[in-house]
PDB file of N, CA and C in Angstrom:
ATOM      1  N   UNK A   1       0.843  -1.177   0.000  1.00  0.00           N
ATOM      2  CA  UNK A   1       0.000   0.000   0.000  1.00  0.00           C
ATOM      3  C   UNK A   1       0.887   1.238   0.000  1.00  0.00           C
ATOM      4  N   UNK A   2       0.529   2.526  -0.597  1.00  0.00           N
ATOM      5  CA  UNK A   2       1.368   3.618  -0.712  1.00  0.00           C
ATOM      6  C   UNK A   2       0.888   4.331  -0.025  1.00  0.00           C
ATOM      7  N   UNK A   3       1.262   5.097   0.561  1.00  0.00           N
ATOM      8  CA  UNK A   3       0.712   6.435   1.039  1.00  0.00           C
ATOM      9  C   UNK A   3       1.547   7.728   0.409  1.00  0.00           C
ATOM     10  N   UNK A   4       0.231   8.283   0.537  1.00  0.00           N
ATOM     11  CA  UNK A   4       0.519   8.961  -0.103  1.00  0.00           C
ATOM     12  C   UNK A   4       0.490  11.098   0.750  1.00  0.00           C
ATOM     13  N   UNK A   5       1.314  11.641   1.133  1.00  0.00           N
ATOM     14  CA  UNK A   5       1.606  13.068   1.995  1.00  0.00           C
ATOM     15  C   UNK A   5       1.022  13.995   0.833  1.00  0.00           C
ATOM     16  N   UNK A   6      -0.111  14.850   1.420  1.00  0.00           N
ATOM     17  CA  UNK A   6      -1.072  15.695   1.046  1.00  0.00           C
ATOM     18  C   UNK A   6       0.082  16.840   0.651  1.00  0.00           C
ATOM     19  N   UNK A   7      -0.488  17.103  -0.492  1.00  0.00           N
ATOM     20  CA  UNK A   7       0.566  18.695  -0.674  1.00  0.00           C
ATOM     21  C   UNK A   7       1.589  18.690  -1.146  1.00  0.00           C
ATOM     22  N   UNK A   8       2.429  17.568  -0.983  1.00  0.00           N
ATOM     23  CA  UNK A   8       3.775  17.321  -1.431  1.00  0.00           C
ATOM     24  C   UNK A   8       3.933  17.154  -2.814  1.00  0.00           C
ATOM     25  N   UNK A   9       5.248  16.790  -3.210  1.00  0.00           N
ATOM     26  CA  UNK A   9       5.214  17.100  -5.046  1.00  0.00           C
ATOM     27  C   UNK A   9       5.009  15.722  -5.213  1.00  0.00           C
ATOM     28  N   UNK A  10       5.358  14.782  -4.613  1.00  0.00           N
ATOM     29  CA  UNK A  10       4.529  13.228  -5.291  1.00  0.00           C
ATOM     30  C   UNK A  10       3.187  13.169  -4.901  1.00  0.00           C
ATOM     31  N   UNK A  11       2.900  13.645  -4.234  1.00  0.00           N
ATOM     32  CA  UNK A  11       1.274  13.873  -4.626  1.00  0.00           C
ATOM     33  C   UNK A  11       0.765  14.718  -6.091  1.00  0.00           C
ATOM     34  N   UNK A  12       1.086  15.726  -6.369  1.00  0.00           N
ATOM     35  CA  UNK A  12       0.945  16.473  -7.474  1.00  0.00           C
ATOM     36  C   UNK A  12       1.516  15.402  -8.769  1.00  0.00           C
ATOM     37  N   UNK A  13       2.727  15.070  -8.459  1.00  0.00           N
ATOM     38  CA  UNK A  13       3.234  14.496  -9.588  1.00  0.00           C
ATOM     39  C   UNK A  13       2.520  12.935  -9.611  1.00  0.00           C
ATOM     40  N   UNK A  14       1.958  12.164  -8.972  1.00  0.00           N
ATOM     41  CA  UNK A  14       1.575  11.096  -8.916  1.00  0.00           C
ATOM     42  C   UNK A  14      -0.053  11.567  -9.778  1.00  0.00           C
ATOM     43  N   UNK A  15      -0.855  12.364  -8.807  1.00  0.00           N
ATOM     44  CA  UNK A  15      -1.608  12.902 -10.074  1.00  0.00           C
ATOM     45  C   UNK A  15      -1.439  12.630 -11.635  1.00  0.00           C
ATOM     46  N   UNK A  16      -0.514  13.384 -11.773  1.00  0.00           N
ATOM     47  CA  UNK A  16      -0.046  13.722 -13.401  1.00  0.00           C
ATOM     48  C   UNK A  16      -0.420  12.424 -13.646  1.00  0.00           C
ATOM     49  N   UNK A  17       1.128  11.928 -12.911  1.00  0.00           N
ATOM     50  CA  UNK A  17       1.217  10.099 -13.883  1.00  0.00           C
ATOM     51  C   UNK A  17      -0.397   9.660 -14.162  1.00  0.00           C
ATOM     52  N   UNK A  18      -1.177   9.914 -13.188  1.00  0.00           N
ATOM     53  CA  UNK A  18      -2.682   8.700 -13.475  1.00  0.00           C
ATOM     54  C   UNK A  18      -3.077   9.378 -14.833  1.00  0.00           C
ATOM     55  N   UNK A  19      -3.250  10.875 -14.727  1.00  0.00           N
ATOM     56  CA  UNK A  19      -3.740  11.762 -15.761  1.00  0.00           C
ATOM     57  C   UNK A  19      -3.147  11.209 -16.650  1.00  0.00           C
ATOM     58  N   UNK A  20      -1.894  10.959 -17.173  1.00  0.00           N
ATOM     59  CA  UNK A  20      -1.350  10.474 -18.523  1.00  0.00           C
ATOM     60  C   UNK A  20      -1.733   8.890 -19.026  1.00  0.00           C
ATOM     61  N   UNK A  21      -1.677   8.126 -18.108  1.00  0.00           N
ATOM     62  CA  UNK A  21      -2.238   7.122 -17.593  1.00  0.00           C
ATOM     63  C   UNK A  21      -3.402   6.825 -18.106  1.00  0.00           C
ATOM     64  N   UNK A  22      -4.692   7.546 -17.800  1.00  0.00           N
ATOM     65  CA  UNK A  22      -5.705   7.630 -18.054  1.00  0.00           C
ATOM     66  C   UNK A  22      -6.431   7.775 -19.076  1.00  0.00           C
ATOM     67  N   UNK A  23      -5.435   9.230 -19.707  1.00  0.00           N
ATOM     68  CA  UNK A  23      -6.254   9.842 -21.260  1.00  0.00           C
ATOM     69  C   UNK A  23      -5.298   9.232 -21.787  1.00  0.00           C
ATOM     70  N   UNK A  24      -4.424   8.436 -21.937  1.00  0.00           N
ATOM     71  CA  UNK A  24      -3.395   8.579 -23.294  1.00  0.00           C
ATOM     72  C   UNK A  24      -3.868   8.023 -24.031  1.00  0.00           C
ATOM     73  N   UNK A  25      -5.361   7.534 -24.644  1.00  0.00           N
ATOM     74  CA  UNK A  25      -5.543   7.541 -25.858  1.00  0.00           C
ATOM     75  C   UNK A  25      -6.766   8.436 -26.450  1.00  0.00           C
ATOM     76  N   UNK A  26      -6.779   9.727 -25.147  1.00  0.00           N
ATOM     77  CA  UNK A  26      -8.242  10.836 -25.616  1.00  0.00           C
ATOM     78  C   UNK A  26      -7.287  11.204 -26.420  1.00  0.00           C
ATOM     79  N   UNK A  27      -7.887  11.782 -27.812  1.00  0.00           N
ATOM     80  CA  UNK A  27      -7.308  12.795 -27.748  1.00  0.00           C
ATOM     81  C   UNK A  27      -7.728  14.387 -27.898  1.00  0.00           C
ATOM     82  N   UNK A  28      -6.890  15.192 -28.429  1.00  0.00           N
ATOM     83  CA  UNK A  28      -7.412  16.746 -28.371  1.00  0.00           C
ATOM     84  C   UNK A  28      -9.008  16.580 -29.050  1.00  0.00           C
ATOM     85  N   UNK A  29      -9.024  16.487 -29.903  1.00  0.00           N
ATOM     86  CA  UNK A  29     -10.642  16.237 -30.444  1.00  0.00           C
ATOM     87  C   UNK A  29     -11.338  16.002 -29.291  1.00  0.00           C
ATOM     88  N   UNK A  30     -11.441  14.647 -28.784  1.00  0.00           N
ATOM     89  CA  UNK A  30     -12.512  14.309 -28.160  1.00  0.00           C
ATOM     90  C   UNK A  30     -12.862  15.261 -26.624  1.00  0.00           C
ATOM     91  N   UNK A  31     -11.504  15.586 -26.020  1.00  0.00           N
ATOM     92  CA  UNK A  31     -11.065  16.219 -24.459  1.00  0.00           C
ATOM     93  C   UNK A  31      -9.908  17.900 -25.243  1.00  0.00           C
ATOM     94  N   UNK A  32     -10.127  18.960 -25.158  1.00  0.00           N
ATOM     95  CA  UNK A  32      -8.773  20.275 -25.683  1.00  0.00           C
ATOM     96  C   UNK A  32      -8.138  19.898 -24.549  1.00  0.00           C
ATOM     97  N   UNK A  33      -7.138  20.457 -25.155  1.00  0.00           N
ATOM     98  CA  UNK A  33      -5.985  20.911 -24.677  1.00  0.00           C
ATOM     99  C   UNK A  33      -6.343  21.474 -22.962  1.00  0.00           C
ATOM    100  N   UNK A  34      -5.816  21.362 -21.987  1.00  0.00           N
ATOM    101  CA  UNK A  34      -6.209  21.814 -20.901  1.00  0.00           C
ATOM    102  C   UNK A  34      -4.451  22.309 -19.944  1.00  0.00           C
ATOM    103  N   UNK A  35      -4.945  22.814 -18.362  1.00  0.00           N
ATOM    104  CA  UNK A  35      -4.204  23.746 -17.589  1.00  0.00           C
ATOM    105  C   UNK A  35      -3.321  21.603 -17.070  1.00  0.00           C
ATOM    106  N   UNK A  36      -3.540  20.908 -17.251  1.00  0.00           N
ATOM    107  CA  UNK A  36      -2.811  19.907 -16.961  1.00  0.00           C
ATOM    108  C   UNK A  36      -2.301  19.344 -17.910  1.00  0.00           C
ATOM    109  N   UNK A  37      -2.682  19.505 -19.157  1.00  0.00           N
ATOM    110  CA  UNK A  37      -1.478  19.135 -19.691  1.00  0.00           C
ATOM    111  C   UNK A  37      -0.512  20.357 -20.154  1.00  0.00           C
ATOM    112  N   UNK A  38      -1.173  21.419 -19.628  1.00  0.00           N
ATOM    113  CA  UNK A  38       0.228  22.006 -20.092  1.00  0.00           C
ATOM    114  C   UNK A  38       1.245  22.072 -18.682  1.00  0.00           C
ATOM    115  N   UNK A  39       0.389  21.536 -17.492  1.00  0.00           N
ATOM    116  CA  UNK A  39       1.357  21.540 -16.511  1.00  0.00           C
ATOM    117  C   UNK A  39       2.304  20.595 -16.925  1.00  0.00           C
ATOM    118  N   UNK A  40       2.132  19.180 -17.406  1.00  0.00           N
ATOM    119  CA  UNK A  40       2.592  18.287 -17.776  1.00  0.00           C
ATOM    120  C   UNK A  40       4.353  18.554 -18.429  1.00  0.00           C
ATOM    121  N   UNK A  41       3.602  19.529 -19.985  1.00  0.00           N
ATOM    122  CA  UNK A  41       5.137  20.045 -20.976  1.00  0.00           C
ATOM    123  C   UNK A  41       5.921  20.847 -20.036  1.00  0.00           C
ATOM    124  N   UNK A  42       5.200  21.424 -18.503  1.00  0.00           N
ATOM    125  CA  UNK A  42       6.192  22.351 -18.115  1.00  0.00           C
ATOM    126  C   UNK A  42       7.222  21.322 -17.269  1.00  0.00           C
ATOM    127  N   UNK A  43       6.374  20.607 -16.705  1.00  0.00           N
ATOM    128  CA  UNK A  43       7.291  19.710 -15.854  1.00  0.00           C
ATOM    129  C   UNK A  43       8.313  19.115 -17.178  1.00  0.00           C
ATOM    130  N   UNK A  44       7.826  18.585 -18.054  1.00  0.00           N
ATOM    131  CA  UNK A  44       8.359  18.215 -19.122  1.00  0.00           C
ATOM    132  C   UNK A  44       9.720  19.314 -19.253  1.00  0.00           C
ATOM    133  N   UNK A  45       9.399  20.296 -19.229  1.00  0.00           N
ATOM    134  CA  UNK A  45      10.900  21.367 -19.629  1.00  0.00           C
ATOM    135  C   UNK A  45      12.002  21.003 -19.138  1.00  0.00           C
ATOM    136  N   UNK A  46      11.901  20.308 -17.601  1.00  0.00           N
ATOM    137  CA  UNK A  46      13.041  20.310 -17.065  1.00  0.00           C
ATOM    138  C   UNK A  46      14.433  18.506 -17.920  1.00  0.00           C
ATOM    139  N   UNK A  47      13.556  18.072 -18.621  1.00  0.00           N
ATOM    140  CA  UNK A  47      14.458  17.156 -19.159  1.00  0.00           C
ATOM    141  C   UNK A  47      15.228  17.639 -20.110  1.00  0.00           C
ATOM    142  N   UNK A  48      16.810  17.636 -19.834  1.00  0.00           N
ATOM    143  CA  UNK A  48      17.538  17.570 -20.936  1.00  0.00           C
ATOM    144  C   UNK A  48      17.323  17.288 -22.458  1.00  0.00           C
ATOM    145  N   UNK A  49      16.874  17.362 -23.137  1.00  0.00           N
ATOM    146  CA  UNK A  49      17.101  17.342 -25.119  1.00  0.00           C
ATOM    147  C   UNK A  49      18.124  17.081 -25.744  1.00  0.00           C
ATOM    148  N   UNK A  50      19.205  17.508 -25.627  1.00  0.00           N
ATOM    149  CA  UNK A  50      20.485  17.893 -26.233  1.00  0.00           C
ATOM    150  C   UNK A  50      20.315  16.112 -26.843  1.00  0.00           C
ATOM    151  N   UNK A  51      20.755  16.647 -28.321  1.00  0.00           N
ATOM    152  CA  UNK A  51      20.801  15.317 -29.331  1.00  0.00           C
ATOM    153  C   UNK A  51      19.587  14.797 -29.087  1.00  0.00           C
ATOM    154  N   UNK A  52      18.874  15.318 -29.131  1.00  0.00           N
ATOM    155  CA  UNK A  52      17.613  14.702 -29.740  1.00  0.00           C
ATOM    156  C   UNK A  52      16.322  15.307 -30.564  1.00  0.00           C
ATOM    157  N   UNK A  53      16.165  16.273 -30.024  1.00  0.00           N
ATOM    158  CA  UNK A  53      15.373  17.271 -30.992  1.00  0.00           C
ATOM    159  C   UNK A  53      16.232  18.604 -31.342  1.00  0.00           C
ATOM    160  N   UNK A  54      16.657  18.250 -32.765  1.00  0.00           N
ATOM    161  CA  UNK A  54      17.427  18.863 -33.481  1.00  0.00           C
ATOM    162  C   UNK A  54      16.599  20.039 -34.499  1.00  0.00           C
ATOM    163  N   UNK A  55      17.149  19.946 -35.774  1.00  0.00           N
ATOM    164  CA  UNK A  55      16.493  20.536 -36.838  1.00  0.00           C
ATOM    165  C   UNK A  55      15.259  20.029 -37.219  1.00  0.00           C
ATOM    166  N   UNK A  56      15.081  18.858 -37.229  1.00  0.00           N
ATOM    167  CA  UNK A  56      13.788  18.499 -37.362  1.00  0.00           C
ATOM    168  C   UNK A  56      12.901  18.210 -36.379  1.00  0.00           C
ATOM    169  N   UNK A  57      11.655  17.859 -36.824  1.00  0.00           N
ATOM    170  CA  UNK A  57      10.534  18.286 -36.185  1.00  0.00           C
ATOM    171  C   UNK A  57      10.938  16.510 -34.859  1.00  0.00           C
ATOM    172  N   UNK A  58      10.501  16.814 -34.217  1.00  0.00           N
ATOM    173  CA  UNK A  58      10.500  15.245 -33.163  1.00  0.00           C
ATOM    174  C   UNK A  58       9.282  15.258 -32.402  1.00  0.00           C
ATOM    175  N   UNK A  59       8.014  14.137 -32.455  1.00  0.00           N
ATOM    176  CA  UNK A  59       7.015  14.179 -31.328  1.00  0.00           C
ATOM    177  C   UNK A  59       7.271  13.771 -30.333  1.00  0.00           C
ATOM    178  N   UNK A  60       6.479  14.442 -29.465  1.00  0.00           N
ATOM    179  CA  UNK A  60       7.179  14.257 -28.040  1.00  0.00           C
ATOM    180  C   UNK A  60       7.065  12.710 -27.855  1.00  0.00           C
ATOM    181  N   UNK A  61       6.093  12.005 -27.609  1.00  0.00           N
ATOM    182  CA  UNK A  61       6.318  10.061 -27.701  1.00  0.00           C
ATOM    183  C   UNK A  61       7.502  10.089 -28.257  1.00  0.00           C
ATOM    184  N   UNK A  62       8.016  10.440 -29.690  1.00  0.00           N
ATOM    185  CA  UNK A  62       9.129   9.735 -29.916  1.00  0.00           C
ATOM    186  C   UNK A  62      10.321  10.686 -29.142  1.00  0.00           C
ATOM    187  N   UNK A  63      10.619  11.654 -28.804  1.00  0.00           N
ATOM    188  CA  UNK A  63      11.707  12.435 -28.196  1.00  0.00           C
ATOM    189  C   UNK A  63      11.722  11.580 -26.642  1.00  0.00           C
ATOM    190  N   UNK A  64      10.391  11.460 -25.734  1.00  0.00           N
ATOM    191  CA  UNK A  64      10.669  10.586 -24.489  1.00  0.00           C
ATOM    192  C   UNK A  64      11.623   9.005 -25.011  1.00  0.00           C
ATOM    193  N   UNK A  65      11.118   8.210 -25.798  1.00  0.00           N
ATOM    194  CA  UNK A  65      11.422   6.814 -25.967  1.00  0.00           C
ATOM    195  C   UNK A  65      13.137   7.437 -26.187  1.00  0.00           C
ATOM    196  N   UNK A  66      13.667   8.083 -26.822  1.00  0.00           N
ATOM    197  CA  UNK A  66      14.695   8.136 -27.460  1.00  0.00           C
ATOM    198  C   UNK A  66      15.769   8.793 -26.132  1.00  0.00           C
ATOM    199  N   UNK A  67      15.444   9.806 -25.526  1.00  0.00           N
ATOM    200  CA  UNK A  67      15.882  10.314 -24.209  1.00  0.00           C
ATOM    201  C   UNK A  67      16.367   8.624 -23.203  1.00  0.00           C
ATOM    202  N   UNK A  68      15.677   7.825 -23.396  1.00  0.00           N
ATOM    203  CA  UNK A  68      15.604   6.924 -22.021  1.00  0.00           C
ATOM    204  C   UNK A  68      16.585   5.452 -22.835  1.00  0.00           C
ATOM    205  N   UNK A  69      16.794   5.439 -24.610  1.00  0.00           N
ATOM    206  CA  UNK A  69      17.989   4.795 -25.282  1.00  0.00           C
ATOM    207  C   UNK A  69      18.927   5.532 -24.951  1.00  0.00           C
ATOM    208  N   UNK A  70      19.037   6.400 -24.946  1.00  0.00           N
ATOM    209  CA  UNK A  70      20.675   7.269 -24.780  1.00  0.00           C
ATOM    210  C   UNK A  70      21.224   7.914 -23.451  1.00  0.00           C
ATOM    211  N   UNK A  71      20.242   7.348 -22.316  1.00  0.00           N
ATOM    212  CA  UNK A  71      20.498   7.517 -20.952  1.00  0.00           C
ATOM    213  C   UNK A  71      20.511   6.448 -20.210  1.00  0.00           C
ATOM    214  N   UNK A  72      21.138   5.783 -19.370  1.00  0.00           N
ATOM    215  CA  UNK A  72      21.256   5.012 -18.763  1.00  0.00           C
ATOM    216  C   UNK A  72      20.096   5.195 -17.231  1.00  0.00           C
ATOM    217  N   UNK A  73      19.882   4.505 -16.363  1.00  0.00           N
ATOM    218  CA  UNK A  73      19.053   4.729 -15.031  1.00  0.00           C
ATOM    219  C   UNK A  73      20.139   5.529 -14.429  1.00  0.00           C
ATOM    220  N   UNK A  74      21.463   5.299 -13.879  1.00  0.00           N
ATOM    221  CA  UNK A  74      21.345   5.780 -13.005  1.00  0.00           C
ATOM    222  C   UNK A  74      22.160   7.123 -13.911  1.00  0.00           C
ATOM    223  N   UNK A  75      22.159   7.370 -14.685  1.00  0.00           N
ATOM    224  CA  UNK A  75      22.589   8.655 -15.089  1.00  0.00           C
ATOM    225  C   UNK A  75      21.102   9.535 -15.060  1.00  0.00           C
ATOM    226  N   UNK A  76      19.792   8.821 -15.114  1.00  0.00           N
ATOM    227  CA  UNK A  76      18.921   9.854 -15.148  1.00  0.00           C
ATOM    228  C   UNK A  76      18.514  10.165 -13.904  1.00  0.00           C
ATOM    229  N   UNK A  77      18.847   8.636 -12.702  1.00  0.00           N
ATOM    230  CA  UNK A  77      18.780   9.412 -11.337  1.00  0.00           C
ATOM    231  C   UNK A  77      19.588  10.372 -10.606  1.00  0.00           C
ATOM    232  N   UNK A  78      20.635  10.269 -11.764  1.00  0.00           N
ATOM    233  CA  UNK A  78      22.105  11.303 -10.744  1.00  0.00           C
ATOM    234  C   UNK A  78      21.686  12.812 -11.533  1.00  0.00           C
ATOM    235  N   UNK A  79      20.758  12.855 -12.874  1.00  0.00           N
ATOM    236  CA  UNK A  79      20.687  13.708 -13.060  1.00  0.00           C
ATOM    237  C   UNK A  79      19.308  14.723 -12.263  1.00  0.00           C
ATOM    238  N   UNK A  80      17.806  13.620 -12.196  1.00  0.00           N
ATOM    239  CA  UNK A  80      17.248  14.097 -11.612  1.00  0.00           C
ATOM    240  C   UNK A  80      16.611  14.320 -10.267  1.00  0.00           C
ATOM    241  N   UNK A  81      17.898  14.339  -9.531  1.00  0.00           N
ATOM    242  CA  UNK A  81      17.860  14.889  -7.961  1.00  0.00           C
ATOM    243  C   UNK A  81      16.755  15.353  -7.280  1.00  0.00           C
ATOM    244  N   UNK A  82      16.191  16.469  -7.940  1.00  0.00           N
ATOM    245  CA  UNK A  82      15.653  16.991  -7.436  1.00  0.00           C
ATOM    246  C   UNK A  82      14.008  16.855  -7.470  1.00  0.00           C
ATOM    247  N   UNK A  83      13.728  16.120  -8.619  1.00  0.00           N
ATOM    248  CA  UNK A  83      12.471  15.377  -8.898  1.00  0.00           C
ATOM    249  C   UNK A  83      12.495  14.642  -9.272  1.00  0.00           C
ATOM    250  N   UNK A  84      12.631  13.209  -8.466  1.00  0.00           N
ATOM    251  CA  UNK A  84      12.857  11.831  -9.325  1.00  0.00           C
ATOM    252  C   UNK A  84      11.742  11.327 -10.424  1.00  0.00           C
ATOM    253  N   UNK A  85      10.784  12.011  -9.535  1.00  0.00           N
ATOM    254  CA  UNK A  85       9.436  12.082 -10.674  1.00  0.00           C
ATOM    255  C   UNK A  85       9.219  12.642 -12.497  1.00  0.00           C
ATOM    256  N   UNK A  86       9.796  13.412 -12.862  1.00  0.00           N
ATOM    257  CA  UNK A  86      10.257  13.928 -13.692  1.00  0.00           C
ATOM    258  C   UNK A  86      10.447  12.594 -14.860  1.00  0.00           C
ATOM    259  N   UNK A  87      11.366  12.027 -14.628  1.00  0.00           N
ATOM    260  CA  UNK A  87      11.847  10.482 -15.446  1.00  0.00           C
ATOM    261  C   UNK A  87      10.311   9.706 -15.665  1.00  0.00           C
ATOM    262  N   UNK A  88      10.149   9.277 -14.749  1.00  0.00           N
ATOM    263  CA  UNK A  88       8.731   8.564 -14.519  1.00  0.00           C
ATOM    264  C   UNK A  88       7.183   9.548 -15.413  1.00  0.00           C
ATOM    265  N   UNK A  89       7.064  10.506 -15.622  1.00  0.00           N
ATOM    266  CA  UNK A  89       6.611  11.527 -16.263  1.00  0.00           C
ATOM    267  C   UNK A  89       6.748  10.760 -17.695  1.00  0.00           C
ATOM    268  N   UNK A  90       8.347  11.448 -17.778  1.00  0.00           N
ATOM    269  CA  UNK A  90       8.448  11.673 -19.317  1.00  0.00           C
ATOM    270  C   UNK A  90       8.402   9.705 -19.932  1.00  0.00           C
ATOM    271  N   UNK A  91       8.681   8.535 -18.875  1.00  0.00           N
ATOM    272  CA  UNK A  91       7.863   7.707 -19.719  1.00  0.00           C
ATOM    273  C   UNK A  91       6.696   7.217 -19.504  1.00  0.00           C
ATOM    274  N   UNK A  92       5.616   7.750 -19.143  1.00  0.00           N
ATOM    275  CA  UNK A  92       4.652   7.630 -19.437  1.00  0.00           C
ATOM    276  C   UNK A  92       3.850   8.497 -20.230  1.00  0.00           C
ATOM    277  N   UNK A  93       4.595   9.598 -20.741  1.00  0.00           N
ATOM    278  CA  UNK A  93       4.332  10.408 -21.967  1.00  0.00           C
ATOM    279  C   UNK A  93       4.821   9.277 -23.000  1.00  0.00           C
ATOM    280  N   UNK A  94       6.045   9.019 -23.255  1.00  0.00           N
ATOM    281  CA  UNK A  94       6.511   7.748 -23.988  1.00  0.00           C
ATOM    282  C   UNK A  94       5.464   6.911 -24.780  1.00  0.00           C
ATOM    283  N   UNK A  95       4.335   6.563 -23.727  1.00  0.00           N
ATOM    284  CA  UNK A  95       3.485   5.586 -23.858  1.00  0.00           C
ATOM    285  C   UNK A  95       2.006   6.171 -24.214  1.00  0.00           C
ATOM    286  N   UNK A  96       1.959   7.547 -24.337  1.00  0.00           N
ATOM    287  CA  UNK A  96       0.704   8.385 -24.748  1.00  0.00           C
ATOM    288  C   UNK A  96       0.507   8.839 -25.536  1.00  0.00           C
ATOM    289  N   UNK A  97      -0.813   8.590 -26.745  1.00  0.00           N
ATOM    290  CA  UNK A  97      -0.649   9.045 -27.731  1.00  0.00           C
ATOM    291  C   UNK A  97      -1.540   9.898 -27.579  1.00  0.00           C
ATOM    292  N   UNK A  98      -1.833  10.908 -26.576  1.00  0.00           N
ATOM    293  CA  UNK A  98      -2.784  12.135 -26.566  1.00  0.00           C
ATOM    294  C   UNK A  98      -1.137  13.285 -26.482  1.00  0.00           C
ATOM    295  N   UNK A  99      -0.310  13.023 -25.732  1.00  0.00           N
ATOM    296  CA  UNK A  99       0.592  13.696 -25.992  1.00  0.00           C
ATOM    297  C   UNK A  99       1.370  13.638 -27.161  1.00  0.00           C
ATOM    298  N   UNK A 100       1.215  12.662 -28.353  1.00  0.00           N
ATOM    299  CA  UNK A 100       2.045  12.593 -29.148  1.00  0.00           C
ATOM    300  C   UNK A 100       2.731  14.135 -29.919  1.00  0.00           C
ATOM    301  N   UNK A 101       1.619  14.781 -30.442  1.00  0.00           N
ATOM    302  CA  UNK A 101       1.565  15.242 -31.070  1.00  0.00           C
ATOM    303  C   UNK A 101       0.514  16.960 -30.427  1.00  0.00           C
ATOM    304  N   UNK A 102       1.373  18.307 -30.810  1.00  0.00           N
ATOM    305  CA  UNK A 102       0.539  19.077 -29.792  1.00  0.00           C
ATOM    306  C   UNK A 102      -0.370  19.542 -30.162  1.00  0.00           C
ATOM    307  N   UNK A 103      -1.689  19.819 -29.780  1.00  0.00           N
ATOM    308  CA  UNK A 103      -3.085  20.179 -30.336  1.00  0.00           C
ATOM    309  C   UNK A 103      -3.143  21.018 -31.161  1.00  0.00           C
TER     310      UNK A 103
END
């Protein structure tokens, strides 16, 4: 059983995850664009890119899958310190095709 501390950022961020979880196959048509998923791309900001979305266009599904080939675990835990949640985020965007592509 988890418990789960009111207020805290794995509460907020555990949210998210179900939210992605949940809709990843609404998509903009059926549900717009809303204030959670754009919380989502913001949390999203904090992942590194570099070599991966270049000159061309990259959807985010495919920019997560490709981030998590060219990173190892514990290089993404030494990188994300400060929100381990963050990693866990961006693959379950990975796995969503309401985020694929932006409204």
């Amino acid at each position: 059983m988890r418990t789960i501390i009111k207020g805290s950022e794995g509460d907020k961020m555990e949210n998210i995850l179900n939210y992605v979880r949940l809709r990843q196959d609404i998509s903009f048509q059926m549900s717009p664009f809303n204030v959670i998923d754009a919380l989502i791309l913001s949390d999203l900001a904090y992942v590194d890119w570099n070599n991966i979305v270049k000159d061309e266009k990259v959807d985010l599904q495919r920019a997560c899958r490709q981030y998590f080939k060219m990173h190892t675990p514990e290089e993404i835990q030494r990188k994300y310190v400060f929100s381990n949640n963050v990693p866990n985020l961006a693959k379950e965007v990975s796995r969503s095709n309401r985020l694929k592509t932006s409204p």
